[in-house]
Each structure stands twice: as structure tokens, then as C-alpha cells.
PDB file of N, CA and C in Angstrom:
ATOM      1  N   UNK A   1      92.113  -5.688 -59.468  1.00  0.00           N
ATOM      2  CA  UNK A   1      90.950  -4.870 -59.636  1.00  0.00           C
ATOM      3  C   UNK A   1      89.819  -5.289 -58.701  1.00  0.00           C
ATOM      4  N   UNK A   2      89.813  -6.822 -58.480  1.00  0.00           N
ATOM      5  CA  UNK A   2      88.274  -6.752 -57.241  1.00  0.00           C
ATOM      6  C   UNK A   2      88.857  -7.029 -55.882  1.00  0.00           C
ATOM      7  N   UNK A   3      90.054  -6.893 -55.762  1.00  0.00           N
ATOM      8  CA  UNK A   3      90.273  -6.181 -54.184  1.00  0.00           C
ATOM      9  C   UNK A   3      90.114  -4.731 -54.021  1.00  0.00           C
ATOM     10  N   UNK A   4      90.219  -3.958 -55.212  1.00  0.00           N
ATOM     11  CA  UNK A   4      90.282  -2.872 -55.158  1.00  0.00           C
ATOM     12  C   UNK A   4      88.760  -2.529 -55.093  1.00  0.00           C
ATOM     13  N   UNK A   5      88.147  -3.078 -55.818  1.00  0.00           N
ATOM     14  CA  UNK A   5      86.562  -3.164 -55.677  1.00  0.00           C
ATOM     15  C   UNK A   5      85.921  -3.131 -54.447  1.00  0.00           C
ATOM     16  N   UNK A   6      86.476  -4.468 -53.712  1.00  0.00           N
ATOM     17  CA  UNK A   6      86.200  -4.910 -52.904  1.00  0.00           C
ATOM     18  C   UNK A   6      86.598  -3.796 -51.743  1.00  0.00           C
ATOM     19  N   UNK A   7      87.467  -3.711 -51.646  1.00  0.00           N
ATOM     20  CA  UNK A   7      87.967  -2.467 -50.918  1.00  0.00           C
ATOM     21  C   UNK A   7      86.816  -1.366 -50.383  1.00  0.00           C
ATOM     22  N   UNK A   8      86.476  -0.965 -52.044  1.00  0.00           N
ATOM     23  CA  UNK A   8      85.773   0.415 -51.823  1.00  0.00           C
ATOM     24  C   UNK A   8      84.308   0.590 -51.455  1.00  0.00           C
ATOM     25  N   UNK A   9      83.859  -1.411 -51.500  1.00  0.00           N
ATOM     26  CA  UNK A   9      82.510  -1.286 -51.286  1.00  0.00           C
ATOM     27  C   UNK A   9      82.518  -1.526 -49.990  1.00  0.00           C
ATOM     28  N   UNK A  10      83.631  -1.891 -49.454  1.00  0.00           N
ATOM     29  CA  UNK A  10      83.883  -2.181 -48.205  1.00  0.00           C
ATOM     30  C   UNK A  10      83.599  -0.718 -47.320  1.00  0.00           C
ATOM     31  N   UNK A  11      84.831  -0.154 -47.923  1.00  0.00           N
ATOM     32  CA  UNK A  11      84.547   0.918 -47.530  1.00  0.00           C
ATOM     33  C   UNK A  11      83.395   2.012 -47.575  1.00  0.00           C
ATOM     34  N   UNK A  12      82.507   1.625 -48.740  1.00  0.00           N
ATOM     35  CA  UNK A  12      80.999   3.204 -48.556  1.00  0.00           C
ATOM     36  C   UNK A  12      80.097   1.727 -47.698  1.00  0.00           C
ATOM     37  N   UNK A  13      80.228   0.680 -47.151  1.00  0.00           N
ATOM     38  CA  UNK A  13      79.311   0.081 -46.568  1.00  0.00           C
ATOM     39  C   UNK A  13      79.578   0.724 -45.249  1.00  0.00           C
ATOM     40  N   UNK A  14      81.020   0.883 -45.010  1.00  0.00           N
ATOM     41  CA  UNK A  14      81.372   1.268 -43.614  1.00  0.00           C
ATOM     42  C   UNK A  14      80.806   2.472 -43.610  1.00  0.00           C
ATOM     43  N   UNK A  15      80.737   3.588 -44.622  1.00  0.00           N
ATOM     44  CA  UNK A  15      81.108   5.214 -44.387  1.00  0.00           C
ATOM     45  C   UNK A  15      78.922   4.463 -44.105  1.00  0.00           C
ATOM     46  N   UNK A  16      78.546   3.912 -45.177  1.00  0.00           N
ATOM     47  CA  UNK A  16      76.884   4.187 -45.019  1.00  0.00           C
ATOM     48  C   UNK A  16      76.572   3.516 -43.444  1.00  0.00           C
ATOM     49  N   UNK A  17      77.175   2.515 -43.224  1.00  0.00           N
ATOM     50  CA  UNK A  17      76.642   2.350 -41.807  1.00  0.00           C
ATOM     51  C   UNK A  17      76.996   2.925 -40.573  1.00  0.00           C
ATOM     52  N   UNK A  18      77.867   4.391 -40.950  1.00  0.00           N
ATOM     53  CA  UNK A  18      78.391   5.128 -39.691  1.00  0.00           C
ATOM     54  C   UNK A  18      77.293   5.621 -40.123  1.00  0.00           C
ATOM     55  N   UNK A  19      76.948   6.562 -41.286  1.00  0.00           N
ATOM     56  CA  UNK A  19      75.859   7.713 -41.471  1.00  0.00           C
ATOM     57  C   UNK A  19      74.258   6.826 -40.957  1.00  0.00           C
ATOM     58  N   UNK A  20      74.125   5.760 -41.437  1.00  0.00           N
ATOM     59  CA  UNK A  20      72.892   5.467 -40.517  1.00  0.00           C
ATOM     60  C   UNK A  20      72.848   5.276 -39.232  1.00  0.00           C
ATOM     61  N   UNK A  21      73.847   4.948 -38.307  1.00  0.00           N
ATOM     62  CA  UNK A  21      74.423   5.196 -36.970  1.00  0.00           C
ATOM     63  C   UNK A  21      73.750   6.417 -36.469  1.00  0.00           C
ATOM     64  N   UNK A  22      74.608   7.607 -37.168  1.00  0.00           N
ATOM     65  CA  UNK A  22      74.156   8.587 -36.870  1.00  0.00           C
ATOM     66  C   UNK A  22      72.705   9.079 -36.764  1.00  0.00           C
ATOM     67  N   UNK A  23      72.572   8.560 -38.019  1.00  0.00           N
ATOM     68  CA  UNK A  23      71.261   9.111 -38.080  1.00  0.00           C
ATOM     69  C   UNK A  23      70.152   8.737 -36.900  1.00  0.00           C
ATOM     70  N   UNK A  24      70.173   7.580 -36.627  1.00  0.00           N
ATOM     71  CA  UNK A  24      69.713   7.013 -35.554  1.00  0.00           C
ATOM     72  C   UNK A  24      69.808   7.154 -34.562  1.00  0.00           C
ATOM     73  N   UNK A  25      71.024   7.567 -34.164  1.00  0.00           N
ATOM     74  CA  UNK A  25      71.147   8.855 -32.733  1.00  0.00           C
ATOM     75  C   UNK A  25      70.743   9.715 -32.539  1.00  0.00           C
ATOM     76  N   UNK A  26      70.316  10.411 -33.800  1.00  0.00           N
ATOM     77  CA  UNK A  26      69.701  11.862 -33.560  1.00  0.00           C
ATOM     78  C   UNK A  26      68.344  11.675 -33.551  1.00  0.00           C
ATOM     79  N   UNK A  27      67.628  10.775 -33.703  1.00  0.00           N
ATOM     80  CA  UNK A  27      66.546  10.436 -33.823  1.00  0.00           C
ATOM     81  C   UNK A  27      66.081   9.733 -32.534  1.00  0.00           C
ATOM     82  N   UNK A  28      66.967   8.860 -32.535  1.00  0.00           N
ATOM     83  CA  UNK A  28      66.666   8.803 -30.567  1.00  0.00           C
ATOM     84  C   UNK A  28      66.662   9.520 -29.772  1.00  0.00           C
ATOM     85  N   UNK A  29      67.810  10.793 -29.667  1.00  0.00           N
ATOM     86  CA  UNK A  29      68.003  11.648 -29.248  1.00  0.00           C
ATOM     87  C   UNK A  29      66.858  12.973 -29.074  1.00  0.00           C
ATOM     88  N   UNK A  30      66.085  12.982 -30.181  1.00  0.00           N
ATOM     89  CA  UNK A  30      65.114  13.863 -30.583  1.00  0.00           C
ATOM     90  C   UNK A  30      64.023  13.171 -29.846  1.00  0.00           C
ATOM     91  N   UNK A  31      63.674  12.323 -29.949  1.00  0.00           N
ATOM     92  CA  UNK A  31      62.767  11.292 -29.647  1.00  0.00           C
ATOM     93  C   UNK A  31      62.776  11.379 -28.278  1.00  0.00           C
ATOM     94  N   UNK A  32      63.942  11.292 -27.049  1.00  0.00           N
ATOM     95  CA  UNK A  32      63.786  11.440 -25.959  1.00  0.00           C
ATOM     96  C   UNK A  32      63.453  12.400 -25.474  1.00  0.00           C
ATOM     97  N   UNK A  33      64.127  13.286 -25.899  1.00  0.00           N
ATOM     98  CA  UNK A  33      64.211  14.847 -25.868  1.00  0.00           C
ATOM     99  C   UNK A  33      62.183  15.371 -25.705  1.00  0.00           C
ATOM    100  N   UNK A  34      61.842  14.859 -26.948  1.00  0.00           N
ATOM    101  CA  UNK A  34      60.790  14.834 -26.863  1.00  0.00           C
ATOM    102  C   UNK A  34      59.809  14.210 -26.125  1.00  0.00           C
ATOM    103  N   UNK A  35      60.094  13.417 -25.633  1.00  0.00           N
ATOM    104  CA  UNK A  35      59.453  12.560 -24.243  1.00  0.00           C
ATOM    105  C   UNK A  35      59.799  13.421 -23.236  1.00  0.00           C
ATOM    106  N   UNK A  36      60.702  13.843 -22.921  1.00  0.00           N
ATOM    107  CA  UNK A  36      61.345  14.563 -21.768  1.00  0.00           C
ATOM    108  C   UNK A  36      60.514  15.798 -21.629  1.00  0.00           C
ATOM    109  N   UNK A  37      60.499  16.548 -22.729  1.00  0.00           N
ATOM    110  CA  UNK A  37      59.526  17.645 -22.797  1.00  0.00           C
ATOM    111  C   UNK A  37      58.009  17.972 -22.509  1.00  0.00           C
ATOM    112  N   UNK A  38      57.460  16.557 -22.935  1.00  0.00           N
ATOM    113  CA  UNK A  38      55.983  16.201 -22.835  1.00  0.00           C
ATOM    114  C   UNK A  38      56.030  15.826 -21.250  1.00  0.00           C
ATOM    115  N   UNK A  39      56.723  15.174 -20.818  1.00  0.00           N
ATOM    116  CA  UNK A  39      56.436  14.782 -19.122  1.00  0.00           C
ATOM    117  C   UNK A  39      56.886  16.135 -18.667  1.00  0.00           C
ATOM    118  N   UNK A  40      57.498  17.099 -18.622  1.00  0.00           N
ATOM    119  CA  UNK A  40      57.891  18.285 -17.581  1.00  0.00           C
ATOM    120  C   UNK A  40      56.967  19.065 -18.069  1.00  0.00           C
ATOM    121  N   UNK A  41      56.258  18.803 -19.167  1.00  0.00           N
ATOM    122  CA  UNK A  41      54.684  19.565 -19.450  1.00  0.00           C
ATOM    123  C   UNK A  41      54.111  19.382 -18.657  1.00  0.00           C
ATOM    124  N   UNK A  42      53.269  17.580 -18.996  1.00  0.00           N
ATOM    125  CA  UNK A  42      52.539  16.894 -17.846  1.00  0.00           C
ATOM    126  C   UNK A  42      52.692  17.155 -16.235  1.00  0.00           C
ATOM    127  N   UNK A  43      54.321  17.777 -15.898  1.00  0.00           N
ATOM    128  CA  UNK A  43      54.290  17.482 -14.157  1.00  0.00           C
ATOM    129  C   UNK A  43      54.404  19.499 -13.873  1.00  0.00           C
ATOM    130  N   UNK A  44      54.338  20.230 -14.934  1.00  0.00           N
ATOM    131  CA  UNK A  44      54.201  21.791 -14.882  1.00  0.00           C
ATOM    132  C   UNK A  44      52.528  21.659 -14.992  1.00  0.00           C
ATOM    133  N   UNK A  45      51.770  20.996 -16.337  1.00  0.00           N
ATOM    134  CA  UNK A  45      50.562  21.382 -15.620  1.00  0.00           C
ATOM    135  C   UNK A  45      50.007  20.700 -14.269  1.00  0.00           C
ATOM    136  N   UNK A  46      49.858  20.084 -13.821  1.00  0.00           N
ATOM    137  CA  UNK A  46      49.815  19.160 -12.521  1.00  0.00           C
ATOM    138  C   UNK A  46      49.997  20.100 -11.693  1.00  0.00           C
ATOM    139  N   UNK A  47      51.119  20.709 -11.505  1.00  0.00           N
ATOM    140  CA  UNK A  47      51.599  22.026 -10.870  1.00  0.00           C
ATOM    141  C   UNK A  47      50.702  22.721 -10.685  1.00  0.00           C
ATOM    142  N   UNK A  48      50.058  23.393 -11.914  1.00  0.00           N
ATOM    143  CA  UNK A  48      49.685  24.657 -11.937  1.00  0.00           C
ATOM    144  C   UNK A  48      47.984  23.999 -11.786  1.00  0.00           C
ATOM    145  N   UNK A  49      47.324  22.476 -11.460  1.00  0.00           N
ATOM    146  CA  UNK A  49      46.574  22.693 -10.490  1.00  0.00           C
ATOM    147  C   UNK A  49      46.486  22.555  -9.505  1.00  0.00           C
ATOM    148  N   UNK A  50      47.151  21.920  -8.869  1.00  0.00           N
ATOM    149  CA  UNK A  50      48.012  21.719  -7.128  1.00  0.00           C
ATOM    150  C   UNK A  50      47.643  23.362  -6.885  1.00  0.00           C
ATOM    151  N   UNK A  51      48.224  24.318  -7.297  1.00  0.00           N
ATOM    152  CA  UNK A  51      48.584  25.431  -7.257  1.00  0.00           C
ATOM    153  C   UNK A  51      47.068  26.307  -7.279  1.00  0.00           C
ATOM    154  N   UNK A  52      46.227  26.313  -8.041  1.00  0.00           N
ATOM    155  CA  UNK A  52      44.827  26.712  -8.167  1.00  0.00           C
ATOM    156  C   UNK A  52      44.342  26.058  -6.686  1.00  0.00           C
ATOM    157  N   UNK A  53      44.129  24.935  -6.942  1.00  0.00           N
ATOM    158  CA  UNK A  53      43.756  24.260  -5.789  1.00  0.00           C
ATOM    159  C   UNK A  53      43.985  24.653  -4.603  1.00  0.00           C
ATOM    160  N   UNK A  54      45.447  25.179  -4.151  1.00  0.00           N
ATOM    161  CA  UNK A  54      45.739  25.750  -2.711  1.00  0.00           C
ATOM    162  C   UNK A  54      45.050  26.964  -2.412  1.00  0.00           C
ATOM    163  N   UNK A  55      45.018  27.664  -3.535  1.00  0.00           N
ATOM    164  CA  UNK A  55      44.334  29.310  -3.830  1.00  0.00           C
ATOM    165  C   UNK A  55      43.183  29.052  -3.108  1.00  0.00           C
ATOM    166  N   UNK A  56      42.552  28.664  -4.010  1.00  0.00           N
ATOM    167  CA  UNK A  56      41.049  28.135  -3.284  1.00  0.00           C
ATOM    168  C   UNK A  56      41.006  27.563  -1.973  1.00  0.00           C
ATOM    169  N   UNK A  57      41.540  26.624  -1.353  1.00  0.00           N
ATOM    170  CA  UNK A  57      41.669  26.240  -0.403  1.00  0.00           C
ATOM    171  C   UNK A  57      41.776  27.526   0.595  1.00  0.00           C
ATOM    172  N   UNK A  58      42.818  28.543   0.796  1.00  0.00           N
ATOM    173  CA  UNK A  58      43.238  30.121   1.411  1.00  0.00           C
ATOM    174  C   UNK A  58      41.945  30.910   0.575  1.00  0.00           C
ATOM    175  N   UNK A  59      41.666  30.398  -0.084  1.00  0.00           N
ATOM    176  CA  UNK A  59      40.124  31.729  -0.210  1.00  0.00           C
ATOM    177  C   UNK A  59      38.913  31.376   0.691  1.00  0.00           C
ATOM    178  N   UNK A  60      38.770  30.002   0.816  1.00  0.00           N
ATOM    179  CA  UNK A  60      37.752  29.413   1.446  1.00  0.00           C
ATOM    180  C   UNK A  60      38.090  29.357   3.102  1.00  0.00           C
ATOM    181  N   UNK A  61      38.986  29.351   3.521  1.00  0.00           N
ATOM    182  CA  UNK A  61      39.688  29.482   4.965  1.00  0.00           C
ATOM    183  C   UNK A  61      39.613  30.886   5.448  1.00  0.00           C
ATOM    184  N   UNK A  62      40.151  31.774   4.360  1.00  0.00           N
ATOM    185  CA  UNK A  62      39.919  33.288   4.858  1.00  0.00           C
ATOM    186  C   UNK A  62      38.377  33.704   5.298  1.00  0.00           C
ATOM    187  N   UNK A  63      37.717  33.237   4.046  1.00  0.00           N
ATOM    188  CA  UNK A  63      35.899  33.494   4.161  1.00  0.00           C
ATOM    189  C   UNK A  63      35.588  33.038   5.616  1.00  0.00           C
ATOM    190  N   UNK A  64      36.108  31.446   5.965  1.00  0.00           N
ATOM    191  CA  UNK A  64      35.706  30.721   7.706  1.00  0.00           C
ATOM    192  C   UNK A  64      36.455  31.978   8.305  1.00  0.00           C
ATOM    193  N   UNK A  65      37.177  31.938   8.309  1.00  0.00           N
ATOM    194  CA  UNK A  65      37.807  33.092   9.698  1.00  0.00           C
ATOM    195  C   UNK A  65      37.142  34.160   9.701  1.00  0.00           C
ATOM    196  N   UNK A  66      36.704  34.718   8.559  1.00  0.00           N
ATOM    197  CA  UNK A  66      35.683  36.064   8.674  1.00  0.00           C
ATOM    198  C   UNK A  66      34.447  35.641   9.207  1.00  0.00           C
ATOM    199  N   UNK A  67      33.779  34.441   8.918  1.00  0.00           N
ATOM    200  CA  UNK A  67      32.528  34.160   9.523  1.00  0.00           C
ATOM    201  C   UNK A  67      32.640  33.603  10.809  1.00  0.00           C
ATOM    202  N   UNK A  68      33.986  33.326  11.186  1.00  0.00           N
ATOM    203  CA  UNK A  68      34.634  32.800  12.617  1.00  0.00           C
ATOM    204  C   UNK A  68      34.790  34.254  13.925  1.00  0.00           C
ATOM    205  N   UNK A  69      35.608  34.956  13.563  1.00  0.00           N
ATOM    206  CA  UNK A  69      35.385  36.253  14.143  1.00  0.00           C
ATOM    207  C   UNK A  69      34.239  37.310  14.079  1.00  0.00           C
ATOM    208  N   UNK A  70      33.344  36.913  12.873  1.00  0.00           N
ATOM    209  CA  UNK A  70      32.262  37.522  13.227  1.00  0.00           C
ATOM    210  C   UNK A  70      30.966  37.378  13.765  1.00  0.00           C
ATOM    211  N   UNK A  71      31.486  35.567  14.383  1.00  0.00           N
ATOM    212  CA  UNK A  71      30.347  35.043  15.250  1.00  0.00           C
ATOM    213  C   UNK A  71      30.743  35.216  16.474  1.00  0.00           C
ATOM    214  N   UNK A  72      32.148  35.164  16.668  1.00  0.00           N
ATOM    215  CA  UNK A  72      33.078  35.395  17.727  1.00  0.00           C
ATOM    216  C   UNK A  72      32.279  36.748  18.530  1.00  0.00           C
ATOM    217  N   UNK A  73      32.428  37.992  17.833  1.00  0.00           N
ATOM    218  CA  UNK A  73      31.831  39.276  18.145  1.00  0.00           C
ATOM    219  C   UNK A  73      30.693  39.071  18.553  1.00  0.00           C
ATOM    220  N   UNK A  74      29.485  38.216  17.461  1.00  0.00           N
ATOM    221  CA  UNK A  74      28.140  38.042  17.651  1.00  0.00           C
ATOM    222  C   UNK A  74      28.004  37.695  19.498  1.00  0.00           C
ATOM    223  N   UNK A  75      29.133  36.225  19.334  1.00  0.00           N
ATOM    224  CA  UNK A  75      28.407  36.126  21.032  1.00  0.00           C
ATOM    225  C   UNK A  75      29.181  36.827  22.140  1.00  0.00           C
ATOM    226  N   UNK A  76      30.316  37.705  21.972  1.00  0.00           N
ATOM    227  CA  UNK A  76      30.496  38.629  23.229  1.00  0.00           C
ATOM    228  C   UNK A  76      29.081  39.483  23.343  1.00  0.00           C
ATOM    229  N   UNK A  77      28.996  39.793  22.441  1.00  0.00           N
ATOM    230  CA  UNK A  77      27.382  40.468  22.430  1.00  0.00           C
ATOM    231  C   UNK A  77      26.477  40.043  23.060  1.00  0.00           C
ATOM    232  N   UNK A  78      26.082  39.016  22.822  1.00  0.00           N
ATOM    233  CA  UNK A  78      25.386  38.136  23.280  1.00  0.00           C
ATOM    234  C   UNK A  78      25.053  37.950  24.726  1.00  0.00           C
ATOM    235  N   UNK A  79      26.370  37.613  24.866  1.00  0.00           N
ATOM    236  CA  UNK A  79      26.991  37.104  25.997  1.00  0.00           C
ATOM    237  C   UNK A  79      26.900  38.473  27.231  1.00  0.00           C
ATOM    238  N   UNK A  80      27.311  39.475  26.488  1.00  0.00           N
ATOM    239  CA  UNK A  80      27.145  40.942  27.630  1.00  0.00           C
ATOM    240  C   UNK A  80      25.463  40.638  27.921  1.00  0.00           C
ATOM    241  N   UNK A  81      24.630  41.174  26.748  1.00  0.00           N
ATOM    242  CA  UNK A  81      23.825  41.329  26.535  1.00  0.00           C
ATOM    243  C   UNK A  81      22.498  40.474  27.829  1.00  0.00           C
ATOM    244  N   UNK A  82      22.957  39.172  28.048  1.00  0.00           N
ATOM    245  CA  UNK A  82      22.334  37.842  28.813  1.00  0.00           C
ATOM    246  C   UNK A  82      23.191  38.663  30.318  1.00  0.00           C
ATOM    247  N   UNK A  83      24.173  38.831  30.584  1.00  0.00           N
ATOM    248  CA  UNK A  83      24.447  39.054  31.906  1.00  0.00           C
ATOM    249  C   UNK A  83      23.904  40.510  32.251  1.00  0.00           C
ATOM    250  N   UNK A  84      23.468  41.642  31.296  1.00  0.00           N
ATOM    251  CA  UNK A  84      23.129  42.616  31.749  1.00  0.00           C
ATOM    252  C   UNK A  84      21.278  42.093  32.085  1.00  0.00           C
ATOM    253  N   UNK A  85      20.866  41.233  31.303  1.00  0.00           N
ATOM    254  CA  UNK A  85      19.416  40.481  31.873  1.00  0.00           C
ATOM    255  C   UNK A  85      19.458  39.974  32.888  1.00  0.00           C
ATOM    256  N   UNK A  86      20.170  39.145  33.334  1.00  0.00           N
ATOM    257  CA  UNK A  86      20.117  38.252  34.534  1.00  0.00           C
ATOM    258  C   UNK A  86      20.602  39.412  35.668  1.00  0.00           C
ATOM    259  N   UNK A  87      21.216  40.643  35.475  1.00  0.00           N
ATOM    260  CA  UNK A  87      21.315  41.412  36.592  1.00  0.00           C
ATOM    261  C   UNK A  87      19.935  42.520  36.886  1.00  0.00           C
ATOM    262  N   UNK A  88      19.252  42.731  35.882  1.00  0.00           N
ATOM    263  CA  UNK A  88      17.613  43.211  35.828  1.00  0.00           C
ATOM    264  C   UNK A  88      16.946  42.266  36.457  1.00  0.00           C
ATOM    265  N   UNK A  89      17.097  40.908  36.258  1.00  0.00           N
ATOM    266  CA  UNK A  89      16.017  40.015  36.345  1.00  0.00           C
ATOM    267  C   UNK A  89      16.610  39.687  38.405  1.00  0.00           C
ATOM    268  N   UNK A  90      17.344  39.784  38.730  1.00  0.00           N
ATOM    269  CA  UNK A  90      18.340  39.710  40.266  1.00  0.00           C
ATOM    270  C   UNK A  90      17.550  40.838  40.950  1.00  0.00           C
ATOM    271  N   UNK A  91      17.621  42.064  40.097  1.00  0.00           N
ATOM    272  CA  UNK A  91      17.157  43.377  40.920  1.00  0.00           C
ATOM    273  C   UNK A  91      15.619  43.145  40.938  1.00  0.00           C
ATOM    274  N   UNK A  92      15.264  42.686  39.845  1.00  0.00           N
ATOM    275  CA  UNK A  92      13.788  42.664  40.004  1.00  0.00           C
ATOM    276  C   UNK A  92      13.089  41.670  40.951  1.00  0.00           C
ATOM    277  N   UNK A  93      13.909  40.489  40.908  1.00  0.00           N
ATOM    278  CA  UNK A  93      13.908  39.504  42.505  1.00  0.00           C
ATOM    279  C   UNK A  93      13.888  40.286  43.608  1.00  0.00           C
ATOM    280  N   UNK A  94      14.672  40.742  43.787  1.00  0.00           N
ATOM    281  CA  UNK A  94      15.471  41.221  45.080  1.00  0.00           C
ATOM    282  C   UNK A  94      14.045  42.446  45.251  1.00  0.00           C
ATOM    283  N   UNK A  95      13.760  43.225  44.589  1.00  0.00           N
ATOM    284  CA  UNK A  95      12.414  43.810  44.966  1.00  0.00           C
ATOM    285  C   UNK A  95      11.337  43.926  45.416  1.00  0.00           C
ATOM    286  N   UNK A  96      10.776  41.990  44.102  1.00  0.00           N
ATOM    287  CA  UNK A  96       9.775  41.718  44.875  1.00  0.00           C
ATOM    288  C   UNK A  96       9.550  40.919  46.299  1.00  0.00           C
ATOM    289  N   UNK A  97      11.184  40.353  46.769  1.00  0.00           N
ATOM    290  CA  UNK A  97      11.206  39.724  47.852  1.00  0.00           C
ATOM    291  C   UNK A  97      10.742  40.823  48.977  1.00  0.00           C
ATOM    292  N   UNK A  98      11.463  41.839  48.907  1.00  0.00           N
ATOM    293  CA  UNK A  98      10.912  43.150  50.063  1.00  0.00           C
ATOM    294  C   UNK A  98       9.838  43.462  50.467  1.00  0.00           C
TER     295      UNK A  98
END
């Protein structure tokens, strides 16, 4: 009778320390799982300001190039504008030298 005893406590010690085994796997398992989830959060939002950040960066570059080509224009203007003077100001030399 206490081998037979013995036996069976033998045995629900074994069956209880597979089931806490288990249990403990799934709990690690969950547990990582859950770490795993929180960092590909952490490196998605990170992302998504990298990502804002470039936006802005191409909004603020577009604005320079518009104020780039439209100074660009300013001094061909300019620029005509000074050589059609200096050819008044040539003729008007050239006049009073005569």
C-alpha cells in the first residue's frame, strides 16, 4: 500500500510540475510577446516622427526654391533693367562729348 502511495504522489508531483512548467511558458511567452509589441510600438512611433520631420523638412525647401526663383527673376530684372541705364547713361556721354 505505500509504494502504491508512493507511486501516486509521485506521480500528481510529476503531472503538477509539468502543469507548472507549462504554465510558466506561457507566461514567458506572453511576457515576451509583450515586450516585443511595446518595442515595434516604440520603433513605429519613432517612425512616424522621422517621417513628420522629413515632411517639414520638403515643405521648408519647396518655400526656399520659391523664394530662390523668385529672386532669381527679381535680378534678371534687375540686371536688364542696369544695362538698359548704362546704355542711356553711354548715349548721354557720347552727346555731351560732341
Amino acid at each position: 500500500m505505500t509504494i502504491e502511495l508512493t507511486v501516486v504522489i509521485g506521480i500528481a508531483c510529476s503531472l503538477i510540475g509539468v502543469v507548472v512548467g507549462l504554465a510558466n511558458t506561457q507566461r514567458t511567452r506572453d511576457k515576451e510577446l509583450r515586450e516585443k509589441a511595446s518595442g515595434e510600438a516604440v520603433v513605429l512611433t519613432e517612425l512616424g516622427y522621422v517621417k513628420s520631420g522629413i515632411d517639414d523638412i520638403k515643405r521648408k525647401q519647396e518655400a526656399q526654391d520659391e523664394k530662390y526663383l523668385d529672386m532669381a527673376e527679381r535680378m534678371v530684372k534687375v540686371e536688364a533693367s542696369a544695362k538698359q541705364a548704362h546704355h542711356r547713361i553711354d548715349a548721354m556721354d557720347g552727346k555731351e562729348e560732341r
